[in-house]
Protein backbone atom coordinates (compact mmCIF):
# COMPACT_ATOMS: atom_id res chain seq x y z
CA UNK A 1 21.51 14.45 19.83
CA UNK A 2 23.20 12.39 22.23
CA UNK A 3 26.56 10.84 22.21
CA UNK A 4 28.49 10.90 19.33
CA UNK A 5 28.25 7.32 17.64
CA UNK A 6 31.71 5.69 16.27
CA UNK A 7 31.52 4.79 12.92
CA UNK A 8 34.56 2.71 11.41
CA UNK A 9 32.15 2.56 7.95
CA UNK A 10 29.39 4.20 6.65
CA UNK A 11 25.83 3.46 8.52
CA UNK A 12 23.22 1.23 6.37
CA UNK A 13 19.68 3.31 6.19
CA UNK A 14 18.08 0.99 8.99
CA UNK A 15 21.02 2.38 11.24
CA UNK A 16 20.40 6.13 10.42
CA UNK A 17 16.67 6.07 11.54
CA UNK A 18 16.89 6.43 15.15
CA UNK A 19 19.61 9.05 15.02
CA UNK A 20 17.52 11.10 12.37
CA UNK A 21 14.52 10.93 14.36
CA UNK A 22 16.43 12.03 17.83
CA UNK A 23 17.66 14.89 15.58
CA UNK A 24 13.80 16.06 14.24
CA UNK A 25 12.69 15.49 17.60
CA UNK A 26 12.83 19.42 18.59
CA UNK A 27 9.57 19.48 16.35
CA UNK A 28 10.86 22.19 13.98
CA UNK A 29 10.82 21.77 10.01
CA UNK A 30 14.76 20.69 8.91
CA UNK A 31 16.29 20.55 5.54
CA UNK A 32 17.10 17.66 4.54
CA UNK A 33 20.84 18.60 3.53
CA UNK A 34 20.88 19.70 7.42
CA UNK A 35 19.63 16.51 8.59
CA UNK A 36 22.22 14.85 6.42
CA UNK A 37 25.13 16.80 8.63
CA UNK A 38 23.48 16.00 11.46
CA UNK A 39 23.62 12.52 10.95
CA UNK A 40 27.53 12.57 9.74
CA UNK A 41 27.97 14.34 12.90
CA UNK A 42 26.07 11.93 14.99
CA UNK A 43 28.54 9.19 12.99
CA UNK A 44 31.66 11.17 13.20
CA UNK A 45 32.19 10.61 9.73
CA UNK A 46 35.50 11.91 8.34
CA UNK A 47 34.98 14.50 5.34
CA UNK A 48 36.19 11.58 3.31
CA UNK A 49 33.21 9.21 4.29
CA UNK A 50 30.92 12.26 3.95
CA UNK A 51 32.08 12.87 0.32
CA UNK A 52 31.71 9.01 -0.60
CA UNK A 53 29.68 8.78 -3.67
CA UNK A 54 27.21 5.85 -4.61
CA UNK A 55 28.36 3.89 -8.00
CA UNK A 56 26.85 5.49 -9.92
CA UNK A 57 28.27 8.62 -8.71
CA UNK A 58 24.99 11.03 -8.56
CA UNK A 59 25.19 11.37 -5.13
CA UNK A 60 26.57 10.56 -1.51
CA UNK A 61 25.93 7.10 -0.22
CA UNK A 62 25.16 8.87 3.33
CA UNK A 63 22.85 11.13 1.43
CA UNK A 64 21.27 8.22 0.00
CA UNK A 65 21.18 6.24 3.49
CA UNK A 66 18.97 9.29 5.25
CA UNK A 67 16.83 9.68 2.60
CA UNK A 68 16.33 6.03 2.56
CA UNK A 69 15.63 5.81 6.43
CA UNK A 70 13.09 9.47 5.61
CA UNK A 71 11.47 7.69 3.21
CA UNK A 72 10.39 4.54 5.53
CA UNK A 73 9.69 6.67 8.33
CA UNK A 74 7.35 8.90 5.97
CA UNK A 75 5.54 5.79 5.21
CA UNK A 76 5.45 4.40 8.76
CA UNK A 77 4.39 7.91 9.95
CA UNK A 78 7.05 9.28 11.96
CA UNK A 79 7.93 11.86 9.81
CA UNK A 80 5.92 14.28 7.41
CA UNK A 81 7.20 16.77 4.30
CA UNK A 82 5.80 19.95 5.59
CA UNK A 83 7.17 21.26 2.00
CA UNK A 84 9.71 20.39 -0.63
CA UNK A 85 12.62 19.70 0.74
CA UNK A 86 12.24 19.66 4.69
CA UNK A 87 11.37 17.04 6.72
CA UNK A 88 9.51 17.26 10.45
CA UNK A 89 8.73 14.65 13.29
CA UNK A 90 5.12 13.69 13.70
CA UNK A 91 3.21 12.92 16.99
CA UNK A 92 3.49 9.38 16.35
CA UNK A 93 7.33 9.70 16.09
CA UNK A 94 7.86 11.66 18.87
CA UNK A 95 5.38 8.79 20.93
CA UNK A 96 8.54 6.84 19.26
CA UNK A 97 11.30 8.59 20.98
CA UNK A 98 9.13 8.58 23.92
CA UNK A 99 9.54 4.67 24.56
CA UNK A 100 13.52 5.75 24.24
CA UNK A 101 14.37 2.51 21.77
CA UNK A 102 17.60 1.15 21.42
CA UNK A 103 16.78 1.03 16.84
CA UNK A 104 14.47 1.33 14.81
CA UNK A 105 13.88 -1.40 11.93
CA UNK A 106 11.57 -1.93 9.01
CA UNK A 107 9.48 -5.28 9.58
CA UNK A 108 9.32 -6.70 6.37
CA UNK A 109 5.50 -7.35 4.88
């Protein structure tokens, strides 16, 4: 990825899309617990922010904020399951990249 990003709180999902596609943009299958360091990397999140847990306390909220973004960019088709638990760019999302944008947002419906 490129430059680190500086993060003085946690990323909402809409923020973590770009970064996670830059980071599936080599074409190879990731995990999606890799893709979630990635992104805290990309962030510079401390191990504190990384360890932050949603309210209800089943998991991470920066876990929850990439699969959030993974889950709009499956259904926008930039990024496919190739199996359970690993996630991969798609043509269309590397045509994405491609036209280097500065984010990448859902449009509402």
């Amino acid at each position: 990825m490129s430059d680190k990003i500086a993060c003085m709180s946690l990323p909402d999902y809409q923020t973590v899309m770009l970064p996670l596609l830059k980071y599936l943009g080599d074409r190879d299958e990731h995990s999606v617990s890799d893709s979630i360091e990635a992104v805290s990397d990309e962030f510079t999140l401390s191990a504190e922010e990384r360890l932050q847990l949603l309210p209800s306390g089943t998991s991470t909220i920066i876990g929850n904020r990439v699969a959030w973004a993974r889950t709009y960019m499956k259904k926008a088709g930039l990024l496919e399951s190739p199996r359970r638990g690993f996630i991969r760019i798609t043509q269309r999302g590397l045509d994405i990249l491609n036209k280097r944008p500065l984010r990448i947002e859902i449009v509402p419906a």
